[in-house]
Protein backbone atom coordinates (compact mmCIF):
# COMPACT_ATOMS: atom_id res chain seq x y z
CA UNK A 1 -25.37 -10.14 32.05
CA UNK A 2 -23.41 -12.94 30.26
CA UNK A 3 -19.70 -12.36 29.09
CA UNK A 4 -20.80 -12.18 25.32
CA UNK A 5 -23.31 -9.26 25.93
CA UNK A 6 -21.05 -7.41 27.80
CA UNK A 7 -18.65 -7.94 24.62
CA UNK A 8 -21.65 -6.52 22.91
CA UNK A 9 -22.34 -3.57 24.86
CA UNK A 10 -18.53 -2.49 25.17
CA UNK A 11 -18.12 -2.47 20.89
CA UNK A 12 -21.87 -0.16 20.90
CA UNK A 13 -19.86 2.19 23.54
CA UNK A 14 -16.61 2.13 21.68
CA UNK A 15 -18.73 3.21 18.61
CA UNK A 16 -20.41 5.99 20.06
CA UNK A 17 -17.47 6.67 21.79
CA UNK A 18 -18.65 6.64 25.41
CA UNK A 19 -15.96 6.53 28.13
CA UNK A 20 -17.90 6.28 31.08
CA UNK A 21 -19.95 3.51 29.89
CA UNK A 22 -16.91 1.89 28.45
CA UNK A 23 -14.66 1.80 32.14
CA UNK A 24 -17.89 0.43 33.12
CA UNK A 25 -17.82 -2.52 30.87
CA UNK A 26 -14.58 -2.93 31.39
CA UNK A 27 -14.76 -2.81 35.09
CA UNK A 28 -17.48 -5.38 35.02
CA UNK A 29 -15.52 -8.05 32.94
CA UNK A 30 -16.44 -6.99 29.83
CA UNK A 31 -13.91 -9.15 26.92
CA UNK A 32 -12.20 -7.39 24.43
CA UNK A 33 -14.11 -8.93 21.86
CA UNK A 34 -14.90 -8.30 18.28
CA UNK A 35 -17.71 -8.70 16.09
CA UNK A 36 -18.09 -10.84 12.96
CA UNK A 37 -15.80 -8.65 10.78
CA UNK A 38 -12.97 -8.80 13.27
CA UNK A 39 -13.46 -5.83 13.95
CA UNK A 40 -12.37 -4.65 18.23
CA UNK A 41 -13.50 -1.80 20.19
CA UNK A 42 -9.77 -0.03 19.27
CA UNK A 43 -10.88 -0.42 15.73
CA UNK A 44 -13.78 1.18 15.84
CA UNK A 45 -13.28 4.00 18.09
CA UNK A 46 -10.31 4.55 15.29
CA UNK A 47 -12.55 4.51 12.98
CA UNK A 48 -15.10 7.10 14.53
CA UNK A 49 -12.32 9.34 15.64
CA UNK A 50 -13.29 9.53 19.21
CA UNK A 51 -9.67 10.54 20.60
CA UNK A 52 -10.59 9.71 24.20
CA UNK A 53 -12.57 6.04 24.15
CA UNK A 54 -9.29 5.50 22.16
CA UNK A 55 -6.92 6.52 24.65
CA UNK A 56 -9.21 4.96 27.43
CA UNK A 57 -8.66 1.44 25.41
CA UNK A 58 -5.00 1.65 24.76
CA UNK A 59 -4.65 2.07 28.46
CA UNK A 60 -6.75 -0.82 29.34
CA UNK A 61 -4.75 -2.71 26.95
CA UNK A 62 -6.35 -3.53 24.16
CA UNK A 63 -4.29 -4.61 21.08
CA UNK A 64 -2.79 -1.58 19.22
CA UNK A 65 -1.80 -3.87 16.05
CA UNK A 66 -5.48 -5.49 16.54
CA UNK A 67 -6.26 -7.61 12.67
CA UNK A 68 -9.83 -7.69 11.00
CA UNK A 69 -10.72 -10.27 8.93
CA UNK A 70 -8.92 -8.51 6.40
CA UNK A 71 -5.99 -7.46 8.18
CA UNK A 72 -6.95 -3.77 9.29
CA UNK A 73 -5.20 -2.44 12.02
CA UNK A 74 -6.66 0.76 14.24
CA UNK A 75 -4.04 2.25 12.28
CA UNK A 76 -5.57 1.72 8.93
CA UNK A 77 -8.66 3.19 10.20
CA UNK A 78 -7.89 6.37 11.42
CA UNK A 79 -5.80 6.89 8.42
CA UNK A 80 -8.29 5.68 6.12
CA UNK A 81 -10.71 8.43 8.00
CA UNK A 82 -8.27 11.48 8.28
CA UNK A 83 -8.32 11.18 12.15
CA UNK A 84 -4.67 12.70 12.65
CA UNK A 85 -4.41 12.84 16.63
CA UNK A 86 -6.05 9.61 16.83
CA UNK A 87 -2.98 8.35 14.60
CA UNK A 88 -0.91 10.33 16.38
CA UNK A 89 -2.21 8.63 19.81
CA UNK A 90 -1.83 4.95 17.81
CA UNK A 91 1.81 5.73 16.89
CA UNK A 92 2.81 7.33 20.77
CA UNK A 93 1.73 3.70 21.71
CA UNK A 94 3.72 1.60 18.75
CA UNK A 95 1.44 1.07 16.97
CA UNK A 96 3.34 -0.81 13.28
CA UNK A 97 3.48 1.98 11.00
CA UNK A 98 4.22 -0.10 8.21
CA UNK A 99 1.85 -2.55 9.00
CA UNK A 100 -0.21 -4.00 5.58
CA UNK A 101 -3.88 -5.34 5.13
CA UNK A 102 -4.92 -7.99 2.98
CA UNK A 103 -4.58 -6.15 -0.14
CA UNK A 104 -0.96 -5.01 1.34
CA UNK A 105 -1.91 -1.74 2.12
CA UNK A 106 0.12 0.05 4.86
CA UNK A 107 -1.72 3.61 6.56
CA UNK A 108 0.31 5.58 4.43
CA UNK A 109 -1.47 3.99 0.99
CA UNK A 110 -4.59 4.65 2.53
CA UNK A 111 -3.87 8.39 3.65
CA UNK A 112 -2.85 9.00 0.17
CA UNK A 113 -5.94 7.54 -1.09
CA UNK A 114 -8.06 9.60 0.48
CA UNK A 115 -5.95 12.32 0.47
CA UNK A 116 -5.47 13.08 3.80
CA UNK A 117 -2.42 15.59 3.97
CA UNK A 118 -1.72 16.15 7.35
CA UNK A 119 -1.89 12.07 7.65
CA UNK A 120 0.44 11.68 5.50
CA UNK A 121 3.07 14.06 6.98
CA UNK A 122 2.11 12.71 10.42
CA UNK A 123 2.93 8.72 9.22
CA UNK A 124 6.52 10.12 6.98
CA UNK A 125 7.58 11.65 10.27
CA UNK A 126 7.00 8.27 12.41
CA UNK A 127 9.00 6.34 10.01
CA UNK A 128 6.42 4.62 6.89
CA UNK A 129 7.20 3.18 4.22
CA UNK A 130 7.16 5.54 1.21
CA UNK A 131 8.36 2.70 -1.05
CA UNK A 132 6.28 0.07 0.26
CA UNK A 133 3.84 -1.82 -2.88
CA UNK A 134 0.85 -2.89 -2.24
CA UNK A 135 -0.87 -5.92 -3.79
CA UNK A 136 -0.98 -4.00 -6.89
CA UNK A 137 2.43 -3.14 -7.37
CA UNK A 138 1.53 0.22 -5.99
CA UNK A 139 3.46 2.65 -3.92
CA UNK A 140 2.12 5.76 -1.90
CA UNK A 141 3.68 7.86 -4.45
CA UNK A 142 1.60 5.44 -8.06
CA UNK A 143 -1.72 6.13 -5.64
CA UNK A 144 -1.27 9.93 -5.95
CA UNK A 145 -0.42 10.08 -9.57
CA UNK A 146 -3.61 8.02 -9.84
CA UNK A 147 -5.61 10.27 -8.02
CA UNK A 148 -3.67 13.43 -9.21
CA UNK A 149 -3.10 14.23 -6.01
CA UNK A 150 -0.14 16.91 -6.95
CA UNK A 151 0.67 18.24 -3.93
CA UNK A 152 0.98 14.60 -1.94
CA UNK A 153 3.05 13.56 -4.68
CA UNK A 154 5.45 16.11 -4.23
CA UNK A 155 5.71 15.40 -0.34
CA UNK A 156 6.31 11.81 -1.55
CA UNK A 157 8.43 12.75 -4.18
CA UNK A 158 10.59 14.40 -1.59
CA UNK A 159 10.31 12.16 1.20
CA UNK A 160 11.59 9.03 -1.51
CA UNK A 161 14.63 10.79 -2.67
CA UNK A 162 15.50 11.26 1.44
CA UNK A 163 14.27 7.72 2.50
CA UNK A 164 16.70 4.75 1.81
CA UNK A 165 14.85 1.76 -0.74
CA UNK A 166 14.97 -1.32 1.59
CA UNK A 167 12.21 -2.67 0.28
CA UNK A 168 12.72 -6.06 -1.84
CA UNK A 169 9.61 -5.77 -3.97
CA UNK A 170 10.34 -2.23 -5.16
CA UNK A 171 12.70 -2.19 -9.00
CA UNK A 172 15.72 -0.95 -8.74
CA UNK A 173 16.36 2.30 -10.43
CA UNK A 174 18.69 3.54 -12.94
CA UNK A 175 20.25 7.24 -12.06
CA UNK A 176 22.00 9.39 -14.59
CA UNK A 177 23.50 12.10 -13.02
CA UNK A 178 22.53 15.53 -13.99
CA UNK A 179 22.08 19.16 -13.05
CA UNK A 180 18.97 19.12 -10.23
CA UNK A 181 15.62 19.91 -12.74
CA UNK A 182 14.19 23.26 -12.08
CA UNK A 183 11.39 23.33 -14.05
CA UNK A 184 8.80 20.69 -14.86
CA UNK A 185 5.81 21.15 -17.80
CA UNK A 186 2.76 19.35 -16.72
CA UNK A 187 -1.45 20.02 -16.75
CA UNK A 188 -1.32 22.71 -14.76
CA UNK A 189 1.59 24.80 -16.12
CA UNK A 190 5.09 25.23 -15.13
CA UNK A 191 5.72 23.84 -11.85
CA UNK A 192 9.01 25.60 -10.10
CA UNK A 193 10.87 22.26 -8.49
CA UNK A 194 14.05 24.05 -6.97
CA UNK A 195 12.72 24.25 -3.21
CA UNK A 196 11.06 20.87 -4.13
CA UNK A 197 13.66 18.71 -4.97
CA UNK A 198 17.17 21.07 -4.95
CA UNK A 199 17.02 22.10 -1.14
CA UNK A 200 20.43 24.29 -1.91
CA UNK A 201 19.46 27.97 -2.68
CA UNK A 202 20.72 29.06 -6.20
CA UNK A 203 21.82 32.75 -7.02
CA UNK A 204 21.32 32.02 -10.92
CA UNK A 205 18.69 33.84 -12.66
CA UNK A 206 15.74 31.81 -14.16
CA UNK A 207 16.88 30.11 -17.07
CA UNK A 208 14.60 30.99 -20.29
CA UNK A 209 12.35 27.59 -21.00
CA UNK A 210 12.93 25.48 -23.86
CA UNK A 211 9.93 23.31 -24.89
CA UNK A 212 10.07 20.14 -27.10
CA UNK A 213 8.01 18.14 -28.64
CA UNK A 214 6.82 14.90 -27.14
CA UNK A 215 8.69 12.06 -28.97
CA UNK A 216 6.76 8.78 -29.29
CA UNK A 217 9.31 5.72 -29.13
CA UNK A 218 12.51 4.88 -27.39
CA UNK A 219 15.00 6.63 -29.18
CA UNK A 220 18.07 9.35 -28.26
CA UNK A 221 18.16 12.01 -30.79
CA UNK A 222 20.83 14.51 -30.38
CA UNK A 223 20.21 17.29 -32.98
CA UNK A 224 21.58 20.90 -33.39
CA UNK A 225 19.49 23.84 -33.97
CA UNK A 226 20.83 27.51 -34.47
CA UNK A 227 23.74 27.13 -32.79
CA UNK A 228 22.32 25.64 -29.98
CA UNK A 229 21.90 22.10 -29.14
CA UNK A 230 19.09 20.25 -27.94
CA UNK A 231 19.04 16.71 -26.41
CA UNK A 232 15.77 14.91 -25.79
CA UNK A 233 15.97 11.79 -23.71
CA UNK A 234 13.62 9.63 -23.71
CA UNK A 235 13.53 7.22 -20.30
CA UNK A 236 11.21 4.29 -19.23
CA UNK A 237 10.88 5.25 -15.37
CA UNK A 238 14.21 5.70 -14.67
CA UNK A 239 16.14 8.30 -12.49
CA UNK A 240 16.93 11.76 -14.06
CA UNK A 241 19.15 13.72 -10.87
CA UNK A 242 16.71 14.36 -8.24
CA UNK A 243 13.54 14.05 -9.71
CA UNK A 244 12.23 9.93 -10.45
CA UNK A 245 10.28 9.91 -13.00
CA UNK A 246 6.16 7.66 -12.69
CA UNK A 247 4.37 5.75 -15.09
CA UNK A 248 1.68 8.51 -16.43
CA UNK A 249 4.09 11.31 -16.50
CA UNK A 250 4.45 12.39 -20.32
CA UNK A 251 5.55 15.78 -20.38
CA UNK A 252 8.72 17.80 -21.13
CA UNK A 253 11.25 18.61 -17.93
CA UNK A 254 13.10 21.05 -18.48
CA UNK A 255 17.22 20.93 -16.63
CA UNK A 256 20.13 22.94 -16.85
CA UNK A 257 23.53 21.37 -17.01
CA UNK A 258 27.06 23.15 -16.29
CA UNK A 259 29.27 22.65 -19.09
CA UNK A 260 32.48 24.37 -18.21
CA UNK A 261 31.80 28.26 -17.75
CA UNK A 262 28.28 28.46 -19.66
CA UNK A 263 25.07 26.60 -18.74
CA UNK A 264 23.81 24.02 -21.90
CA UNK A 265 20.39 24.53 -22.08
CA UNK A 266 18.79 20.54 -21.72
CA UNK A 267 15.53 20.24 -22.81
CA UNK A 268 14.84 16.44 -21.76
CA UNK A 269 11.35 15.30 -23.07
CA UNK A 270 10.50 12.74 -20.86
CA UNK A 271 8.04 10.37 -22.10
CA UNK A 272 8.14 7.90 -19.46
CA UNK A 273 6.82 4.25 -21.44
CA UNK A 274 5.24 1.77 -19.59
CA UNK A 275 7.51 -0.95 -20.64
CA UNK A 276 9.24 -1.62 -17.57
CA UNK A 277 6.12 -0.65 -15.56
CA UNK A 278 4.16 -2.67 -17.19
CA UNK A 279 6.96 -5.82 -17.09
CA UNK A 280 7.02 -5.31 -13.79
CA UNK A 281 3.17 -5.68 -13.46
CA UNK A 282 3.14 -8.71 -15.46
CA UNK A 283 5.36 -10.05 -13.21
CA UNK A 284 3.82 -9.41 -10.18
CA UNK A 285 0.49 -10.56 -11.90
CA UNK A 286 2.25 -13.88 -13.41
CA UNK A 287 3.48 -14.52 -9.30
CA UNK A 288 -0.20 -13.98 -8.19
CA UNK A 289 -1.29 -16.64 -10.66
CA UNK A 290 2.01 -18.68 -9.93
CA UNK A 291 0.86 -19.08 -5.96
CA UNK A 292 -2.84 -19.27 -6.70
CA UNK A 293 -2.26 -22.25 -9.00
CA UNK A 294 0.27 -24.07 -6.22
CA UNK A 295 -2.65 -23.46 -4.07
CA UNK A 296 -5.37 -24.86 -6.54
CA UNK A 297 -2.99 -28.00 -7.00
CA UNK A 298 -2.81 -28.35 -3.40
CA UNK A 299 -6.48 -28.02 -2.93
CA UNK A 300 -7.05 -30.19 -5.32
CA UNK A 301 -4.23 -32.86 -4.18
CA UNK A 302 -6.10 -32.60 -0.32
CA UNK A 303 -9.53 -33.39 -2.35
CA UNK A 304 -8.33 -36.20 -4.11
CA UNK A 305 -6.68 -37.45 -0.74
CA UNK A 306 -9.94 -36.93 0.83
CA UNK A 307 -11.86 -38.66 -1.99
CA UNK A 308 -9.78 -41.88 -1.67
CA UNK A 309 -10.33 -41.76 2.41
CA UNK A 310 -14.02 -41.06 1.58
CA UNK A 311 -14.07 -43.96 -0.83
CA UNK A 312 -12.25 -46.61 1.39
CA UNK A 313 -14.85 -45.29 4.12
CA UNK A 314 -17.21 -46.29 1.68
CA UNK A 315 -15.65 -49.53 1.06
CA UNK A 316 -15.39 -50.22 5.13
CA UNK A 317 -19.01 -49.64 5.07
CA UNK A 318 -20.13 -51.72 2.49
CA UNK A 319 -17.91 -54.60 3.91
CA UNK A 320 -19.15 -54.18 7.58
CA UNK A 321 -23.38 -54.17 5.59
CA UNK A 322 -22.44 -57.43 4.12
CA UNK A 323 -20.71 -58.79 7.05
CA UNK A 324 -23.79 -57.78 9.16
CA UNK A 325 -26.55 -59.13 6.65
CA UNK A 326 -24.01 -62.56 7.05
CA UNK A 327 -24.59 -62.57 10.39
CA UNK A 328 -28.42 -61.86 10.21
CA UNK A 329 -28.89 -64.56 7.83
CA UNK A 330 -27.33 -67.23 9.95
CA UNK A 331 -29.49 -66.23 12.84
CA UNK A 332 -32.78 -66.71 10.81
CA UNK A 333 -31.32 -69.97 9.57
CA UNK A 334 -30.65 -70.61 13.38
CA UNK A 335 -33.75 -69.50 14.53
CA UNK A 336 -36.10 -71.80 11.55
């Protein structure tokens, strides 16, 4: 059996997940190949979630950071699929938890994305990226607001405020410094966000809820009402204590602030506007079209360069016809 069908045979076994048949293979010389896609034997026993062909290849030592065509580690794959020991197994080995795919996806966008919980807590512990952007100016965090995934995005929320920003492509953010929100109004009701994002325990009885009105517009209205005053706020994505605000969040949050011996009651009305999300965006989108036009013009500066080569070719050619019909004329002339 020739080297490329024993490549072959040991991605079908890697697939199915057979171990036997894959020490086999591998006994016998089989390469660690990969099919058209890129794709390696790691990859797709990732993929498949068969723990043991996994561990089996690791040990043999087939790339843990293995690419696809697309950049796809065996990382990506179990994550993408939910396989948690299997990541687990990948990370043991150092596997790059941060590592991206063409679209500059790390594991821990793609757990999100499919919403694979357990994934996700699995990748936070082993060190990922919660601020990491993908190609679409995207964190983990943007993916489950997308997707309404509420409960990842308040693991994410969580794990963002502990987890220091080193990331260069993320915005800075602007922090005003209040009392930790305990309440926040959204779809489902009011959401209690003391154990969520104030770990301290607080002996204070529940504050009574103020609602406001969502305000349309950037503008700081202070206003007094029976004795009692009222502030709404209105941010674009900042900061407001411990809870950072998204882009699709429109609903009132609800804080308390200390103001000497009695509480003020804040009602903030956060009505997070796009602006800086969407700046941002454009930004990202106008350095997209920045680099693909560099490339263009250096496409189209290697064609031209090409074109004159082909040209003088075609020149050389011509010359050397002439030259050669010269030559073939003389020898007629010679021969008469």
């Amino acid at each position: 059996m020739s080297l490329v069908d024993l490549g072959k045979k040991l991605l079908e076994a890697a697939r199915a997940g057979q171990d036997d048949e894959v020490r086999i293979l591998m006994a016998n010389g089989a390469p660690f190949t990969t099919d058209w896609l890129g794709t390696s034997p790691l990859h797709l026993s990732a993929q498949f979630g068969h723990y043991s062909t996994t561990e089996v290849l690791l040990r043999a030592g087939v790339s843990r950071d293995a690419r696809t065509k697309v950049d796809r580690t065996p990382l990506h794959m179990a994550a993408s699929e939910g396989h948690t020991r299997i990541v687990e197994l990948l990370l043991k080995h150092g596997a790059d938890v941060n590592a991206k795919d063409m679209l500059k996806m790390s594991a821990l966008h793609w757990a999100v994305e499919h919403s694979h919980r357990d994934v996700l807590e699995l990748l936070l512990r082993f060190g990922a990226d919660v601020h990491a952007q993908s190609k679409f100016c995207k964190n983990a965090l943007d993916i489950a607001l997308d997707n309404s995934s509420h409960e990842l995005a308040e693991i994410l929320q969580v794990a963002m405020q502990n987890q220091i920003n080193t990331n260069p492509e993320s915005p800075d953010t602007l922090t005003i410094h209040t009392a930790a929100p305990r309440f926040i109004i959204g779809p489902g009701g009011v959401v209690n966000l003391a154990g969520l994002v104030s770990p301290a325990s607080s002996s204070k009885p529940t504050e009574e809820l103020i609602t406001a009105d969502s305000v349309d517009g950037a503008i700081q209205q202070v206003m007094s009402s029976g004795g009692q005053q009222v502030i709404t706020i209105v941010t674009d994505g900042i900061q407001l204590g411990n809870l950072q605000t998204g882009a699709g969040i429109s609903q009132p949050i609800i804080v308390t602030m200390p103001d000497g011996q009695q509480e003020k009651r804040v009602c903030v009305s956060v009505c997070v506007r796009v602006n800086e999300h969407i700046t941002h965006v454009t930004l990202c989108v106008q350095q997209e079209k920045v680099a693909l036009l560099k490339q263009l013009e250096e496409a189209n500066r290697e064609a031209q360069k090409y074109r004159q080569q082909f040209l003088k070719k075609e020149q050389e050619a011509e010359a050397y016809r002439q030259k050669l019909e010269a030559i073939t004329r003389q020898s007629v002339k010679k021969a008469a």
